[in-house]
Protein backbone atom coordinates (compact mmCIF):
# COMPACT_ATOMS: atom_id res chain seq x y z
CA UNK A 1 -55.54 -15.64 80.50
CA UNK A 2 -53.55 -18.45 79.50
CA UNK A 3 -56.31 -21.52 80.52
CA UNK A 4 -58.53 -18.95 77.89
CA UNK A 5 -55.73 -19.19 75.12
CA UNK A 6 -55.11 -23.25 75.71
CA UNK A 7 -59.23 -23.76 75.68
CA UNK A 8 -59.40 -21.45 72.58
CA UNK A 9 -56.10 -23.76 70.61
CA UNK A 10 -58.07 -26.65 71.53
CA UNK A 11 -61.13 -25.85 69.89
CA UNK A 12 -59.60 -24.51 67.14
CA UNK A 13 -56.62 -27.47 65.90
CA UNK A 14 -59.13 -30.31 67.32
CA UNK A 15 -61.81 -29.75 64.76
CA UNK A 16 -58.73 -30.08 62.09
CA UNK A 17 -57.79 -33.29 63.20
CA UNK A 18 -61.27 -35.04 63.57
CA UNK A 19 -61.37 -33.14 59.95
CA UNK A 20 -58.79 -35.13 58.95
CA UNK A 21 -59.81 -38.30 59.45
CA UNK A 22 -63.02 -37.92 57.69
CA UNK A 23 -62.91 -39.55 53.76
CA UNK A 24 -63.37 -37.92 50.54
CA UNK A 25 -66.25 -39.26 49.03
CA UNK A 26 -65.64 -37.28 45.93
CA UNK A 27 -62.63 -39.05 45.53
CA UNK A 28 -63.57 -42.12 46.15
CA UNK A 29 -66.73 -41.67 43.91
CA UNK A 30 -64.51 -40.99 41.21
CA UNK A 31 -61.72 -43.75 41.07
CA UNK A 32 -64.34 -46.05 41.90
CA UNK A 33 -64.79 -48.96 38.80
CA UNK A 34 -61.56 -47.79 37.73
CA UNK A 35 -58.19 -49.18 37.43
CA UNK A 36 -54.44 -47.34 36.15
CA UNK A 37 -51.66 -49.14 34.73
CA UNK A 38 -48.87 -48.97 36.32
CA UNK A 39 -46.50 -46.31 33.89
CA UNK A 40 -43.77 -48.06 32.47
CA UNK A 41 -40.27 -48.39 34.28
CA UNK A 42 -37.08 -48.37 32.47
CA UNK A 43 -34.86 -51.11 34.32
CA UNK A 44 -32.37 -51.46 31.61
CA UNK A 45 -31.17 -47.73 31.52
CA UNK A 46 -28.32 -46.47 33.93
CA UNK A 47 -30.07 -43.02 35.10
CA UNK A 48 -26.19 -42.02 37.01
CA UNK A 49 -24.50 -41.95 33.53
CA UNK A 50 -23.65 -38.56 33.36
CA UNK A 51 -20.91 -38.72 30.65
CA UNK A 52 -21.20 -35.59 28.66
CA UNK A 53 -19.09 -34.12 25.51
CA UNK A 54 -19.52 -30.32 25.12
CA UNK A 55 -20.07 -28.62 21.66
CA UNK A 56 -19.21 -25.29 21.11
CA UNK A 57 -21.11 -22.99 18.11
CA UNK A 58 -21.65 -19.59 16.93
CA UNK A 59 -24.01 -17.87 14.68
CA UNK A 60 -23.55 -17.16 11.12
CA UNK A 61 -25.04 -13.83 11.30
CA UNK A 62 -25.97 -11.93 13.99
CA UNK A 63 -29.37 -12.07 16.15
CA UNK A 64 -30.97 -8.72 17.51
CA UNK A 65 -34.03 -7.64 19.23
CA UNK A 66 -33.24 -4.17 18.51
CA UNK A 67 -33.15 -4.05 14.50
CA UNK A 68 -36.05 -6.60 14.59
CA UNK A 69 -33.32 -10.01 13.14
CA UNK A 70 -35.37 -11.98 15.93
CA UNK A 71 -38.59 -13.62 15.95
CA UNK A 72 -40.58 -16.55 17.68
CA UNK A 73 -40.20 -19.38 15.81
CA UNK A 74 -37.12 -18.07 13.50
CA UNK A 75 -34.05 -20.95 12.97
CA UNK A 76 -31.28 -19.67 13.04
CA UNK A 77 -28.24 -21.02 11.51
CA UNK A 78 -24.92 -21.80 13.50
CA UNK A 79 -21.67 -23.75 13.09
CA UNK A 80 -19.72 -25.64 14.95
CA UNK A 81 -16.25 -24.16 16.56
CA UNK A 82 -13.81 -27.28 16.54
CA UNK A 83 -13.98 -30.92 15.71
CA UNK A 84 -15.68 -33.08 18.72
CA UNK A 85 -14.95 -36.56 19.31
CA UNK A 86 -16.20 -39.69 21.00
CA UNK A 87 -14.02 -42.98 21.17
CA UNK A 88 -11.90 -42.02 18.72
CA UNK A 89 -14.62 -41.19 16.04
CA UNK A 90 -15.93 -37.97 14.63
CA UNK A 91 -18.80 -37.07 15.53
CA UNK A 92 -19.28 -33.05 14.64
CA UNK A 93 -16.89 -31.76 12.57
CA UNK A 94 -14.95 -27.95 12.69
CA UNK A 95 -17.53 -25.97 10.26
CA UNK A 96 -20.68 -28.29 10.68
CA UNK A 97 -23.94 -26.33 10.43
CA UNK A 98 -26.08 -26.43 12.82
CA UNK A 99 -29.87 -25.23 12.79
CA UNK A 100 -31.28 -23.69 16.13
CA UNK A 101 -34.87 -22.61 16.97
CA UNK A 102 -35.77 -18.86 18.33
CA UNK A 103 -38.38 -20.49 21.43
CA UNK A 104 -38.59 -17.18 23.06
CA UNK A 105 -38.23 -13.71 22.99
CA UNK A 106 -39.12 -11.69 26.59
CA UNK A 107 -39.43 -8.09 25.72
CA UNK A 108 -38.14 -5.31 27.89
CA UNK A 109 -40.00 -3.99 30.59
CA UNK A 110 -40.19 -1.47 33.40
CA UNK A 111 -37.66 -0.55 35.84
CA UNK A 112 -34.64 -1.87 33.53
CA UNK A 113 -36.16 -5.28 32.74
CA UNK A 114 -34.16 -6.54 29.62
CA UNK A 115 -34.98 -8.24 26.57
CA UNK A 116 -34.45 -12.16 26.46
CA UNK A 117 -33.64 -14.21 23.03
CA UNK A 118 -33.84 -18.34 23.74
CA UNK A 119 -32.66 -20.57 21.88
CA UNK A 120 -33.84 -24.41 22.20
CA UNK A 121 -34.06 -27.31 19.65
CA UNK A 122 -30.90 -27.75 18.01
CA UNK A 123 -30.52 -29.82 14.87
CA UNK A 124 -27.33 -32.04 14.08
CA UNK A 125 -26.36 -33.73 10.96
CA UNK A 126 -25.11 -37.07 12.55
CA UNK A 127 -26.70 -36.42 16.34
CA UNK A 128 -29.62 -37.92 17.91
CA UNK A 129 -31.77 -34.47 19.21
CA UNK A 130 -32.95 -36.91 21.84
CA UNK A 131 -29.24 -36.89 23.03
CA UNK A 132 -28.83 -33.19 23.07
CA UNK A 133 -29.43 -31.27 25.90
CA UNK A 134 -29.40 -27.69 25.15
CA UNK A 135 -30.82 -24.28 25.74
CA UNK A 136 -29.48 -21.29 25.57
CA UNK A 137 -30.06 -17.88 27.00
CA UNK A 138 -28.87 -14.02 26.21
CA UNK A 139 -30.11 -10.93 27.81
CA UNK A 140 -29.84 -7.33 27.09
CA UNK A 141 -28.38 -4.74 29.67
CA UNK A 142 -30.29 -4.68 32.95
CA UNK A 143 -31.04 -1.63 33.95
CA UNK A 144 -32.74 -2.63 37.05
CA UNK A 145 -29.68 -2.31 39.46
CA UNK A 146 -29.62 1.13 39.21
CA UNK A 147 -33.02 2.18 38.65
CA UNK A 148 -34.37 0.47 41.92
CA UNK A 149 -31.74 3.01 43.90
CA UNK A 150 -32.59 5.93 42.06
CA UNK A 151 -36.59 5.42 42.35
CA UNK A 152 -36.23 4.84 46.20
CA UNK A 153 -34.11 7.89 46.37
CA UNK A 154 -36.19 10.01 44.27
CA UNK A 155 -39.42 8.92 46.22
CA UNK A 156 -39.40 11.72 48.41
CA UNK A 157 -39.97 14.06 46.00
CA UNK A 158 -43.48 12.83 44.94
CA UNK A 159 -43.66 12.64 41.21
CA UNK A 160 -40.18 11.71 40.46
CA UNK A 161 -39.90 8.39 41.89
CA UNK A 162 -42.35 6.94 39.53
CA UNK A 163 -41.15 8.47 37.13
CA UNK A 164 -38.79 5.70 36.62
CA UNK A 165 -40.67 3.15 36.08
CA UNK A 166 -40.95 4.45 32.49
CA UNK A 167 -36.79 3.29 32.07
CA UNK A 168 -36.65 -0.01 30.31
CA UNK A 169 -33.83 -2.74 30.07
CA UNK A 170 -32.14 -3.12 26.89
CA UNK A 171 -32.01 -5.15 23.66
CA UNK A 172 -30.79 -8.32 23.66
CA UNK A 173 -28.15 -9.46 20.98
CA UNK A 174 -26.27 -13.17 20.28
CA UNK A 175 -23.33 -11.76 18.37
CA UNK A 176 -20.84 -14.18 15.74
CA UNK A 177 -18.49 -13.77 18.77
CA UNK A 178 -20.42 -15.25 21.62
CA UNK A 179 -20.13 -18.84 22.23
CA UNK A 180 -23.01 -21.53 22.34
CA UNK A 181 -22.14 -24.48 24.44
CA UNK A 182 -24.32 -27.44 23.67
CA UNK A 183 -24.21 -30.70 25.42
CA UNK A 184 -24.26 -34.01 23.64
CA UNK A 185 -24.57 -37.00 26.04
CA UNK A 186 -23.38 -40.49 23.91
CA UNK A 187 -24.94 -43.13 26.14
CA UNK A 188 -28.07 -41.16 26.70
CA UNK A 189 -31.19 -43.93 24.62
């Protein structure tokens, strides 16, 4: 039995190596005659500089999935918590607006999925965007922690179990009291 199994592994990986070996004449039918520049390589930029200041925002108004206040695409308008500086200077002041895109909105699903508002793109007054790195997330309440147990527990009794499928997550919200931390790196090009 096992001189069968060793003579049928043999005849099975050996064809994969000799495989293996073998060229790919599509490939090299199509790269032939051609040539690629090299993409360009930033020497002069220190990739380890991680030197970051934090801003912290909140929205004017409030942003809901549930009244309908949120759509793709939307700006929405924010302002700055407290003064931020770098070296000494000002560089977002207390009260600064600040504009913000709506990139995505995830609707609820089944089983307790909730609704998802993000927000990406933020505009400064004085602040390279390129030095920005922000995104920001806010889900509704999910229901799924729960409503996995119960289905599995109901599943016995045939109908029931499925029945929860039909239970969806719930609206998301960015409230004037939730704070936005955005991230503002000064020797970023």
């Amino acid at each position: 039995m096992n001189k069968l199994l060793i003579i049928l592994f043999t005849l099975i990986i050996f064809p994969l190596n000799a495989s293996a070996i073998e060229k790919d004449f599509l490939v090299d039918e199509f790269l032939a005659d051609r040539n690629f520049d090299k993409p360009e390589t930033y020497t002069d930029y220190d990739f380890s500089d991680t030197e970051r200041i934090p801003i912290y925002l909140r929205v004017v108004t409030d942003i809901s999935t549930k009244d309908g206040s949120a759509q793709e695409g939307q700006i929405v308008n924010l302002k700055a918590l407290k003064n931020v500086y770098h070296n000494d200077k000002l560089i977002v002041k207390r009260g600064e607006p600040v504009a913000a895109e709506i990139k995505l909105i995830v609707e609820s699903g089944m089983n307790g999925i909730p609704y998802y508002i993000y927000l990406d793109d933020f505009k400064f007054q004085n602040l390279k965007s390129s030095r920005i790195l922000a995104s920001y997330q806010k889900s509704g309440c999910n229901r799924t922690y729960w409503v996995l147990p119960l289905k599995w527990a109901l599943t016995p009794l045939p109908p029931t179990g499925s029945l929860t499928n039909f239970i969806k997550g719930g609206h998301a919200k960015i409230s004037t009291n939730d704070t936005i931390t955005v991230y503002y790196y000064p020797n970023w090009k």
